[in-house]
Protein backbone atom coordinates (compact mmCIF):
# COMPACT_ATOMS: atom_id res chain seq x y z
CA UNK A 1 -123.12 38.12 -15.57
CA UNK A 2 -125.26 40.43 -16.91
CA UNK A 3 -126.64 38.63 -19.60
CA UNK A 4 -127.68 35.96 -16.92
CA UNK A 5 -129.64 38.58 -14.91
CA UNK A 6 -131.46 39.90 -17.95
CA UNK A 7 -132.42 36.28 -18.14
CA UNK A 8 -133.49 36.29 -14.75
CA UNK A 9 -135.64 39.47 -14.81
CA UNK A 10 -137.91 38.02 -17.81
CA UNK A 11 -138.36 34.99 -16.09
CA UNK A 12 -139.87 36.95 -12.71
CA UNK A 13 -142.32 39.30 -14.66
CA UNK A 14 -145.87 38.87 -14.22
CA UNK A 15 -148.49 38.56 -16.51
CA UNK A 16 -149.09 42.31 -16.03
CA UNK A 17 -145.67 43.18 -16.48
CA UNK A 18 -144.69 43.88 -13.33
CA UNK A 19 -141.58 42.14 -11.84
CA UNK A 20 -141.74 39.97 -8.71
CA UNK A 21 -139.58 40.69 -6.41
CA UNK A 22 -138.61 37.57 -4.25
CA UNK A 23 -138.70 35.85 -7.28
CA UNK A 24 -136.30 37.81 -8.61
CA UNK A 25 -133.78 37.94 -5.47
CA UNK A 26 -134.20 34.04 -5.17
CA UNK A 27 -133.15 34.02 -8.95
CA UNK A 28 -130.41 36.33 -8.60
CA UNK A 29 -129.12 34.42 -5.76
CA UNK A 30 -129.25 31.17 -7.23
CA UNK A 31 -127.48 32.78 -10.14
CA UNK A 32 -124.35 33.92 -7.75
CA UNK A 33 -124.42 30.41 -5.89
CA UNK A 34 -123.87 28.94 -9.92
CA UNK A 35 -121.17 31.33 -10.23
CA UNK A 36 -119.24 30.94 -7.18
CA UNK A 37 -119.37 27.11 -7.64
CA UNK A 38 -117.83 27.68 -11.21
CA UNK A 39 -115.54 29.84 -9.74
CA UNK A 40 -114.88 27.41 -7.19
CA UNK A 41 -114.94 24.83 -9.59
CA UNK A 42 -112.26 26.82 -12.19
CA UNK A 43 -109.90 27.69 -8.98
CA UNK A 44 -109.58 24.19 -8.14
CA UNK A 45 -108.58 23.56 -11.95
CA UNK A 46 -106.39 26.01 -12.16
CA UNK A 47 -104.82 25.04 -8.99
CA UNK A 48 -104.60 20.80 -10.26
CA UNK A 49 -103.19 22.79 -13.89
CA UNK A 50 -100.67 24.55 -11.36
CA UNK A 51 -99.71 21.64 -9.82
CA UNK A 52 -99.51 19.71 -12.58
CA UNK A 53 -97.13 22.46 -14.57
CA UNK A 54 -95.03 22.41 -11.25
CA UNK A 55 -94.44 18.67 -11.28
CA UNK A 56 -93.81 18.42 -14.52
CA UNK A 57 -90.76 21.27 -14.43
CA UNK A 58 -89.27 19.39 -11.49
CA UNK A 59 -89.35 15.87 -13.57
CA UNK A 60 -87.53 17.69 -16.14
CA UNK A 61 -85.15 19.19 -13.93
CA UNK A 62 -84.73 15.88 -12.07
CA UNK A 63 -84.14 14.41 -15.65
CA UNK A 64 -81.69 17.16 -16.80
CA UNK A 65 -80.01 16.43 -13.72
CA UNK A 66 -79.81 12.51 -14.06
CA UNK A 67 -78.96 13.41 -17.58
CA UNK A 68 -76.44 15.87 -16.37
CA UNK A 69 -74.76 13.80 -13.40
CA UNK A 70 -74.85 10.42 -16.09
CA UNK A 71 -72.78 12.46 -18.15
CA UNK A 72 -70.30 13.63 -15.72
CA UNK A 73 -69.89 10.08 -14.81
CA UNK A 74 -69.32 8.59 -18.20
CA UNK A 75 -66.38 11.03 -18.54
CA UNK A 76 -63.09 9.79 -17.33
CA UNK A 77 -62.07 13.87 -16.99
CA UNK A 78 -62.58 15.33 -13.69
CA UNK A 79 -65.23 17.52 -13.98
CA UNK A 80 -67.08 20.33 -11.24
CA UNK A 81 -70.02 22.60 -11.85
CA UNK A 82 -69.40 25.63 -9.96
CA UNK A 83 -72.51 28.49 -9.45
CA UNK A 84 -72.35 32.02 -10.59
CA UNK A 85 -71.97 32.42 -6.78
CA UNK A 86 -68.35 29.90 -6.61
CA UNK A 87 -69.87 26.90 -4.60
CA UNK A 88 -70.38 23.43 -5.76
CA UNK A 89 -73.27 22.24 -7.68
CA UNK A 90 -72.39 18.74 -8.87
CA UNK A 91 -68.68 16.77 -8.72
CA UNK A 92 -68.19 13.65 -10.70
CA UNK A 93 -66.34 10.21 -9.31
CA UNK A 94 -63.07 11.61 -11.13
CA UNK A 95 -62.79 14.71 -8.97
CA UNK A 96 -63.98 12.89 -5.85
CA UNK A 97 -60.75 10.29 -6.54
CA UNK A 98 -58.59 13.46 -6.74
CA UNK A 99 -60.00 14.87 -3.76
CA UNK A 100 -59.72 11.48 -1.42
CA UNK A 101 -56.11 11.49 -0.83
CA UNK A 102 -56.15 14.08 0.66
CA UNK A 103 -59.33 13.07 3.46
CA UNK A 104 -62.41 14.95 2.28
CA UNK A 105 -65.19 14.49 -0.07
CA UNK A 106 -66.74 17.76 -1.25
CA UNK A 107 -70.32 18.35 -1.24
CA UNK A 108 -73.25 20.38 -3.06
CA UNK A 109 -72.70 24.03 -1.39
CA UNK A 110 -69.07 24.11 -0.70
CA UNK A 111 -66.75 26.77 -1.77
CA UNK A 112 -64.73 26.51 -4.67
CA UNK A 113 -62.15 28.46 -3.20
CA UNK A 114 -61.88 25.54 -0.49
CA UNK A 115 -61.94 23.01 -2.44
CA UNK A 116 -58.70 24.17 -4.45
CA UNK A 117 -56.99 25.32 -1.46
CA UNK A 118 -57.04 21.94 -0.38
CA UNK A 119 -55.83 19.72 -3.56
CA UNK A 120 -53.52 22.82 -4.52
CA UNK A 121 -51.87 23.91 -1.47
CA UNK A 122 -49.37 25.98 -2.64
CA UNK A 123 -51.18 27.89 -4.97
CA UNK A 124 -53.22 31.15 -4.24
CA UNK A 125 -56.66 29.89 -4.57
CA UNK A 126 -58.25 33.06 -5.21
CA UNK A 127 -56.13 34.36 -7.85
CA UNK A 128 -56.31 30.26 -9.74
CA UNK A 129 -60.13 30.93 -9.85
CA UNK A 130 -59.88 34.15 -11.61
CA UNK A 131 -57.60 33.36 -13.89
CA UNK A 132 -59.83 30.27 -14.66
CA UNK A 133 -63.18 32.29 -14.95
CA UNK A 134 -61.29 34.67 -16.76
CA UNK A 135 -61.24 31.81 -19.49
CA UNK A 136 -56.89 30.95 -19.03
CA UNK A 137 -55.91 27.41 -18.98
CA UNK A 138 -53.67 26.59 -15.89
CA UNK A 139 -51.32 23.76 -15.34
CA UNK A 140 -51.58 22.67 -11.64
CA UNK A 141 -49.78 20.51 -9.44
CA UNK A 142 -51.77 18.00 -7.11
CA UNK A 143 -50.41 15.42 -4.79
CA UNK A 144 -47.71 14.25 -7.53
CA UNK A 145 -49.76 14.50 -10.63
CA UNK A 146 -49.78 17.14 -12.60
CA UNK A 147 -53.12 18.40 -13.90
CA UNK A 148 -54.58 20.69 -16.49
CA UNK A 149 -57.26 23.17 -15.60
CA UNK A 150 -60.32 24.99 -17.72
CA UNK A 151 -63.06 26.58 -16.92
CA UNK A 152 -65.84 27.21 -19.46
CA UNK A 153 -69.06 29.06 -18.94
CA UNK A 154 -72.84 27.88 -19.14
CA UNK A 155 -75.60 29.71 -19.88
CA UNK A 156 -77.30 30.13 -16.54
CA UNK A 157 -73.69 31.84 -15.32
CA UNK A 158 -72.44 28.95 -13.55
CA UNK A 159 -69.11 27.26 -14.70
CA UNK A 160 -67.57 23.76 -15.81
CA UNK A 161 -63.93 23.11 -14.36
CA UNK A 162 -62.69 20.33 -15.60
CA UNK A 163 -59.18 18.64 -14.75
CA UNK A 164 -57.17 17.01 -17.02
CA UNK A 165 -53.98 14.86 -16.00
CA UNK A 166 -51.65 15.29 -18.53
CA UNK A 167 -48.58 13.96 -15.78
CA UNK A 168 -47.71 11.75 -18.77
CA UNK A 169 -46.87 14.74 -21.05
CA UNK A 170 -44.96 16.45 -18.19
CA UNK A 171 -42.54 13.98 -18.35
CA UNK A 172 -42.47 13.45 -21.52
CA UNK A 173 -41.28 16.41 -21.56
CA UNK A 174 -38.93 16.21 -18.99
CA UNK A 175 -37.57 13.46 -20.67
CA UNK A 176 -37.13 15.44 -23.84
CA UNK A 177 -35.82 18.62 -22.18
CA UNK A 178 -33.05 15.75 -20.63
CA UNK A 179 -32.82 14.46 -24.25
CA UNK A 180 -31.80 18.31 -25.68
CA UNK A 181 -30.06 19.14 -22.86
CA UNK A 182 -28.12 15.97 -23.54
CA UNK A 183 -27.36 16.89 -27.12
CA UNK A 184 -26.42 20.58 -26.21
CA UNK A 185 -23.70 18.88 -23.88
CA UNK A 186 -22.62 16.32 -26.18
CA UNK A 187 -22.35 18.97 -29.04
CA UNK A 188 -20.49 21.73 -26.13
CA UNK A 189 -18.06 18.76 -25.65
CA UNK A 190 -17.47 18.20 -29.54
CA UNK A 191 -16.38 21.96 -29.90
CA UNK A 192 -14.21 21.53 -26.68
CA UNK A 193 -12.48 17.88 -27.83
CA UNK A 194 -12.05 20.09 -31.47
CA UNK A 195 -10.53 23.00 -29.76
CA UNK A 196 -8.58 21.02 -27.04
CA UNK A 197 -7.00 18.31 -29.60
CA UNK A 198 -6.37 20.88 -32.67
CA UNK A 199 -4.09 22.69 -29.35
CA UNK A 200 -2.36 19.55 -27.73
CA UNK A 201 -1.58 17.95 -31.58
CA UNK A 202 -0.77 21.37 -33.43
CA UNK A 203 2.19 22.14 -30.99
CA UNK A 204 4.19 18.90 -31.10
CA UNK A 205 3.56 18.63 -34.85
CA UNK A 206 4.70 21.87 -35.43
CA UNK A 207 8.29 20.62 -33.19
CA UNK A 208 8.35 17.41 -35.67
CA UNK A 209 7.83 19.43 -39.12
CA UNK A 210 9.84 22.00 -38.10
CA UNK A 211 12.47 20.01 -36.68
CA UNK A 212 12.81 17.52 -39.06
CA UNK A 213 12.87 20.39 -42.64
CA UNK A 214 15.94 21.65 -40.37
CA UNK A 215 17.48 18.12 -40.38
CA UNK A 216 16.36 17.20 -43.76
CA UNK A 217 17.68 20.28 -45.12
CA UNK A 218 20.56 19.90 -42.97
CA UNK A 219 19.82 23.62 -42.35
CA UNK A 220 22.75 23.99 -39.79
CA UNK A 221 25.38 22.61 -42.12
CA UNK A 222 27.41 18.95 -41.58
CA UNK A 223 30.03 19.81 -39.50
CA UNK A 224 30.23 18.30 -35.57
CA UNK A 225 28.37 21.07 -33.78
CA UNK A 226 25.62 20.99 -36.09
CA UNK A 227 25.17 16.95 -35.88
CA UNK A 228 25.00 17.37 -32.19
CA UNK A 229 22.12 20.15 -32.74
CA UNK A 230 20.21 17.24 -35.26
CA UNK A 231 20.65 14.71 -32.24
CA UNK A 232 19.05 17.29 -30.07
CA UNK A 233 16.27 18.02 -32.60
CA UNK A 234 15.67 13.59 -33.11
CA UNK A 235 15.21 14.11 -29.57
CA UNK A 236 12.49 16.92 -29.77
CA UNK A 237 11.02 14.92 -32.57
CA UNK A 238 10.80 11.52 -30.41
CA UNK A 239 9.63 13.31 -27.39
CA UNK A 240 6.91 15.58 -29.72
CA UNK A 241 5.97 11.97 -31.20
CA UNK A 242 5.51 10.46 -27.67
CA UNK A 243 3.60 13.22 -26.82
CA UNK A 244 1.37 12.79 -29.90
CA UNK A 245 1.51 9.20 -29.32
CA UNK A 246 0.22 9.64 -25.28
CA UNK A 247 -2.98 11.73 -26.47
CA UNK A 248 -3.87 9.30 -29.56
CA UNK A 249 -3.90 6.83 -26.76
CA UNK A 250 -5.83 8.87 -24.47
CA UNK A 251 -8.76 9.18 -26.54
CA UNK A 252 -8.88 5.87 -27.62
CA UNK A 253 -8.96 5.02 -23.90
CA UNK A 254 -12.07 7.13 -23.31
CA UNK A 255 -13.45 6.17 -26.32
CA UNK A 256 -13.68 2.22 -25.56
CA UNK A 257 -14.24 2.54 -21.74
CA UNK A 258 -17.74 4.97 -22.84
CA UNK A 259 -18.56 2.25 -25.71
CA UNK A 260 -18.07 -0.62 -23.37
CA UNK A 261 -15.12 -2.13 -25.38
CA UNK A 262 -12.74 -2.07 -22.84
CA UNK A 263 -11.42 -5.03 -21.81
CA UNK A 264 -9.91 -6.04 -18.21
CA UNK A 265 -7.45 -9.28 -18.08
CA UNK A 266 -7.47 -9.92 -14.32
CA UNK A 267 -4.64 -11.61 -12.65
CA UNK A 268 -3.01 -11.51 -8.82
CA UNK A 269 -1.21 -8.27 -8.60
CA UNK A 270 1.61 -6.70 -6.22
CA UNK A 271 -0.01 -3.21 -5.82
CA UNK A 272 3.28 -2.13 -4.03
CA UNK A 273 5.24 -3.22 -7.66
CA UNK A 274 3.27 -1.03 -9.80
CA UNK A 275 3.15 2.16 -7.65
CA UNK A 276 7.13 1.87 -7.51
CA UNK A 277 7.01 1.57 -11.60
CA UNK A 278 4.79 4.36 -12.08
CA UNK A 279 7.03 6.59 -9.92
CA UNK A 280 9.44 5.86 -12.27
CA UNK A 281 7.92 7.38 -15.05
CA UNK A 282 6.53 10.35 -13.35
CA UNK A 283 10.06 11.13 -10.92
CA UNK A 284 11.78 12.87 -14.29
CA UNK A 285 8.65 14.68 -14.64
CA UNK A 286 8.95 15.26 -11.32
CA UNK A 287 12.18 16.42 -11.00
CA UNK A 288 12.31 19.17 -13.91
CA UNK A 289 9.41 20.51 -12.34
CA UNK A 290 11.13 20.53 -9.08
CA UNK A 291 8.46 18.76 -6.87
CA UNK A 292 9.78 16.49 -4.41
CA UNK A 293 8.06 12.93 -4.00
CA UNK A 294 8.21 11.68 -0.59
CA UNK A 295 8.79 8.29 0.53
CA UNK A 296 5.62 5.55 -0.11
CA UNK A 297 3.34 4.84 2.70
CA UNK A 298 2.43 1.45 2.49
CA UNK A 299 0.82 -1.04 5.27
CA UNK A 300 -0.79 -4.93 5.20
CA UNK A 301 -1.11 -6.99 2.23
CA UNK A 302 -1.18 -5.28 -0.75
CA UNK A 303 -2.40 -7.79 -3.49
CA UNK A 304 -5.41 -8.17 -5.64
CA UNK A 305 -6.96 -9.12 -9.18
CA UNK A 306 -7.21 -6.51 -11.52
CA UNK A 307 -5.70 -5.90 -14.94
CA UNK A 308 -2.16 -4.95 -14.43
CA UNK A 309 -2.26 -1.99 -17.29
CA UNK A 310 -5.74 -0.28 -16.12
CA UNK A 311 -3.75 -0.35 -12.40
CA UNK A 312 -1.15 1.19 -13.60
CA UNK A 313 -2.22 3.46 -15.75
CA UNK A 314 -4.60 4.59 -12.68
CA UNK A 315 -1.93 5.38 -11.46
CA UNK A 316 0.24 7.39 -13.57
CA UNK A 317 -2.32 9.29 -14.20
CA UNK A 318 -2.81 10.26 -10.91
CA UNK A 319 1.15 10.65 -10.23
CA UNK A 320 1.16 13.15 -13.50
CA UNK A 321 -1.56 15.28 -12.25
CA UNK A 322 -0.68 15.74 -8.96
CA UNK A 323 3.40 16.68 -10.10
CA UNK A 324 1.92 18.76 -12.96
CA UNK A 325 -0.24 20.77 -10.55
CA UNK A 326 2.15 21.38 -8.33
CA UNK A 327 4.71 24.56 -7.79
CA UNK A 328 8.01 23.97 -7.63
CA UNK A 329 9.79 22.63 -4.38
CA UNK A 330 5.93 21.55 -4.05
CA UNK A 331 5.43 17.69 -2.57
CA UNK A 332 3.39 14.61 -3.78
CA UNK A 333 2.69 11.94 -1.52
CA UNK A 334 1.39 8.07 -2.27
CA UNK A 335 0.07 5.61 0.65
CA UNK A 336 -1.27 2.17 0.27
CA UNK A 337 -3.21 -0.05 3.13
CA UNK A 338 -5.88 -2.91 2.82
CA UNK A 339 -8.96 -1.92 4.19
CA UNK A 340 -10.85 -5.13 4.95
CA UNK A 341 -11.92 -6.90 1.83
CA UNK A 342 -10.48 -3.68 -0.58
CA UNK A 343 -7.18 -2.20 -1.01
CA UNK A 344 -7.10 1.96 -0.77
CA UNK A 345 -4.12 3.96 -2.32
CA UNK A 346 -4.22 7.57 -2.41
CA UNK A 347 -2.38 10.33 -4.45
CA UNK A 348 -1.42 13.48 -2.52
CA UNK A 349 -0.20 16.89 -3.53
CA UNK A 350 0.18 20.44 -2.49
CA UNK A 351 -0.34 21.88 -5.48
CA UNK A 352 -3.01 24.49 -7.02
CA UNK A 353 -6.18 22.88 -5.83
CA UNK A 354 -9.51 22.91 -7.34
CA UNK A 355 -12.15 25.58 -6.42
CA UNK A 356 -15.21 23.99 -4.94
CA UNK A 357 -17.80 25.08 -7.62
CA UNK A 358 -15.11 23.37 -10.19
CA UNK A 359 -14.94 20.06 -8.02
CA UNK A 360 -17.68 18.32 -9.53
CA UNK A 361 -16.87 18.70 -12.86
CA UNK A 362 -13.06 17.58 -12.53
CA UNK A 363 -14.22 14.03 -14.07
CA UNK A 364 -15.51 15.62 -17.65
CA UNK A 365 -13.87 14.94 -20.32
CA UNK A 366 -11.14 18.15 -21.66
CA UNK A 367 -12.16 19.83 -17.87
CA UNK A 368 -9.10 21.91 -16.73
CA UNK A 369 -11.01 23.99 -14.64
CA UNK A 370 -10.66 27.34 -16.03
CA UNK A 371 -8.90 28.60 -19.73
CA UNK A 372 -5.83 29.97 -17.29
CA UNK A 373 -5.23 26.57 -16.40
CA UNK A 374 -5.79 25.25 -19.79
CA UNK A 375 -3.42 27.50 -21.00
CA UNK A 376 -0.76 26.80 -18.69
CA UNK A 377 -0.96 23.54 -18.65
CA UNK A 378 -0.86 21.30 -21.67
CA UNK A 379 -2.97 17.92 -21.58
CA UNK A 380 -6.78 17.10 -22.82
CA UNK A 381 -8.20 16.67 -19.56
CA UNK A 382 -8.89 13.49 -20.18
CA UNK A 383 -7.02 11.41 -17.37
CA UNK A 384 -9.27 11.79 -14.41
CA UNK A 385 -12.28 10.55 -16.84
CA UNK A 386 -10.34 7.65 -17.75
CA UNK A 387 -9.11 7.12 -14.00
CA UNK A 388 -12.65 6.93 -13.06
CA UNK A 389 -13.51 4.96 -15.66
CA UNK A 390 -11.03 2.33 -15.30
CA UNK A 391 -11.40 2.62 -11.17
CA UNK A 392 -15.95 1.65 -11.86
CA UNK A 393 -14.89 -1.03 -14.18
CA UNK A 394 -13.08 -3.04 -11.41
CA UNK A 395 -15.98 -2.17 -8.93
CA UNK A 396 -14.27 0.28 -7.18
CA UNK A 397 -14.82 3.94 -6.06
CA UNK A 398 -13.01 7.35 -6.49
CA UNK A 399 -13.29 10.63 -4.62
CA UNK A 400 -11.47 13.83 -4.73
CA UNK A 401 -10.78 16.33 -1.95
CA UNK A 402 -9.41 19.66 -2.66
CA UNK A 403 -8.60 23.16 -1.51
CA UNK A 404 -7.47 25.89 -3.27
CA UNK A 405 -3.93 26.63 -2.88
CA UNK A 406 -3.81 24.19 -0.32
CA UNK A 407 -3.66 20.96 -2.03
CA UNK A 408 -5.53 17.96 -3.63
CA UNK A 409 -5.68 14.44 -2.78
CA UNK A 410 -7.49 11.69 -4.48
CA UNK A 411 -9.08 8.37 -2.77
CA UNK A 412 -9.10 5.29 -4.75
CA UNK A 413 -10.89 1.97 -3.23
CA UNK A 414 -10.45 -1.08 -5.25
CA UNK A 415 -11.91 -5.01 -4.33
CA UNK A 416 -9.14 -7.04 -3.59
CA UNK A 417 -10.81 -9.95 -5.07
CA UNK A 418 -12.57 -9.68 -8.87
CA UNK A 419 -15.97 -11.29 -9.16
CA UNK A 420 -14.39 -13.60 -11.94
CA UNK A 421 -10.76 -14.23 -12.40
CA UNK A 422 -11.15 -14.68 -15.68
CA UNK A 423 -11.26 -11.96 -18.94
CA UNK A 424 -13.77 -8.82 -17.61
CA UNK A 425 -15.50 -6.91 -19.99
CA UNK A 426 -16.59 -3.23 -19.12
């Protein structure tokens, strides 16, 4: 500015030297109306250079948003942006198809604490976000997926949460945790059948070796008292072989009805013939342990097709437990009706019972409820799983009611017609 006045004030001097002085104001003032037109002029670029700066920030947020939001969306991952502050920002189509089932669609603004309380009922919102924030990985459950949760932090303080479903893996490893749990049975039940059969086989084998060195050795001399003892001790030996015999049986039993080997030959059977042959086998097992069996209960027509030895040895095995369960001067009770298109026998006792948290597991195989009752009572445990697994194979259905001390009495439902007369295979 000053440079332009000095400018001014030589051009306004006289030829004497002197300065003119409206000369010099109208000089001055034209110089100020130049400047305030350039100043004009420069405000008005600034301002366009303003405007122009500001423009071009908001195409390159617009862009870093289209950028952003086409990136979300090309990500099959359900993915938020949630501010510094904890309220939306941007939601892809992944969340939004999370969120729909359950009748809302979240938008820019809302609160993140919301949001989860309604796709995560059941979890405390609040204490999910910071645990998120706080950079932990969370496993949540929505609707009936199962989803995994991460947060991670941007550089402007605002966070990506991103939901994975990993449902697939969850069962997975369900499926294994089945699988082991499975194999932890299967091996429990290997130690049991070990422990059970080295128990039931080492007694009677112990009667037949020792038994039969005594006869052998004709330990008790020749003479008539002593051949009478050796009868007595062929008689231990048979019944100790019978016995050894029985549980060989048993097993193989079990082991062809689990393997599917099993084979039923159906024919037209007299149920009322083969419950009064399997009371013959049990009544001297009966009467030694002094249980009295009372008279059959039997009503309508009692045929039906089934395979006469699976019947039967239904039940025996039924007959056995209930006498072997039962005190003395105890009583066992069988009764027989049709029931429409299936015939229904049940076995009846008033013997020990079985404790309700025991009841379920009376069909495992080697289950005799507790090692007191093991102990006192020989057998493997394995009739009732082959009684149920004979009863299935015809079609039929078994259930057991039971009261401690009371008594125990098992239902058995059979059709009375097979679905092929002919050879069955389980």
């Amino acid at each position: 500015m000053h440079k332009l006045l000095s400018r001014q004030l030589r051009s306004t001097r006289r030829a004497d030297g002197s300065l003119d002085a409206e000369a010099l104001i109208a000089a001055v003032e034209r110089s100020y109306d130049e400047f305030d037109r350039e100043r004009r002029l420069n405000d008005r670029l600034v301002k366009l250079m303003e405007e122009d700066l500001d423009a071009a920030n908001e195409k390159v947020k617009r862009l870093g948003e289209l950028r952003l939001s086409e990136t979300l969306e090309s990500t099959p991952v359900a993915v938020l942006l949630i501010s510094a502050k904890c309220v939306l920002q941007n939601i892809n189509l992944a969340m939004l198809a999370i969120c729909a089932p359950f009748g809302f669609s979240p938008r820019r603004g809302d609160a993140f604490a919301e949001i989860l309380g309604k796709i995560a009922p059941e979890g405390d919102a609040g204490g999910i976000i910071q645990r998120l924030f706080g950079g932990e990985d969370i496993e949540l459950r929505i609707s009936r997926n199962w989803y995994l949760s991460r947060a991670r932090a941007m550089t402007d303080g605002s966070f990506a949460v991103s939901f994975s479903d990993i449902t697939a893996l969850k069962d997975r490893e369900g499926v294994l945790a089945t699988a082991r749990d499975a194999a932890e049975s299967a091996n429990r039940l290997k130690s049991k059948f070990l422990a059970t059969m080295s128990h039931e086989l080492r007694t009677p084998l112990n009667a037949i070796l020792g038994f039969s060195e005594v006869i052998h050795a004709r330990g008790l001399g020749d003479g008539k008292e002593a051949w009478a003892r050796y009868v007595d001790y062929a008689e231990a030996i048979n019944s100790s072989g019978q016995h050894l015999l029985s549980l060989i049986c048993e097993v193989l039993d079990l082991s062809k009805i689990e393997s599917g080997s099993y084979r039923l030959r159906v024919e037209t059977l007299d149920l009322s013939q083969i419950i009064r042959e399997s009371l013959s086998l049990v009544r001297i097992q009966a009467d030694r342990a002094k249980v009295r069996i009372l008279p059959v209960k039997t009503s309508g027509d009692l045929s039906l097709d089934a395979d006469y030895r699976a019947v039967k040895q239904i039940l025996v095995n039924l007959l056995s437990n209930a006498v072997k369960f039962t005190p003395e001067h105890g009583e066992v009770e069988i009764a027989a009706s049709e029931e429409g298109g299936n015939i229904a026998f049940s076995v009846r006792d008033t013997g020990i019972g079985i404790p309700p948290e025991q009841l379920q597991n009376v069909f495992e195989p080697f289950h005799q409820g507790d090692a007191q009752i093991a102990r006192r009572f020989e057998g493997t445990g394995l009739g009732l799983s082959i009684t149920l697994g004979l009863v299935r194979m015809h079609g039929g259905e078994l259930t057991v009611e039971s009261e401690p001390n009371v008594g125990t009495t098992v239902n058995v439902s059979l059709p009375r017609r097979a679905a092929s007369p002919a050879e069955c295979v389980a």
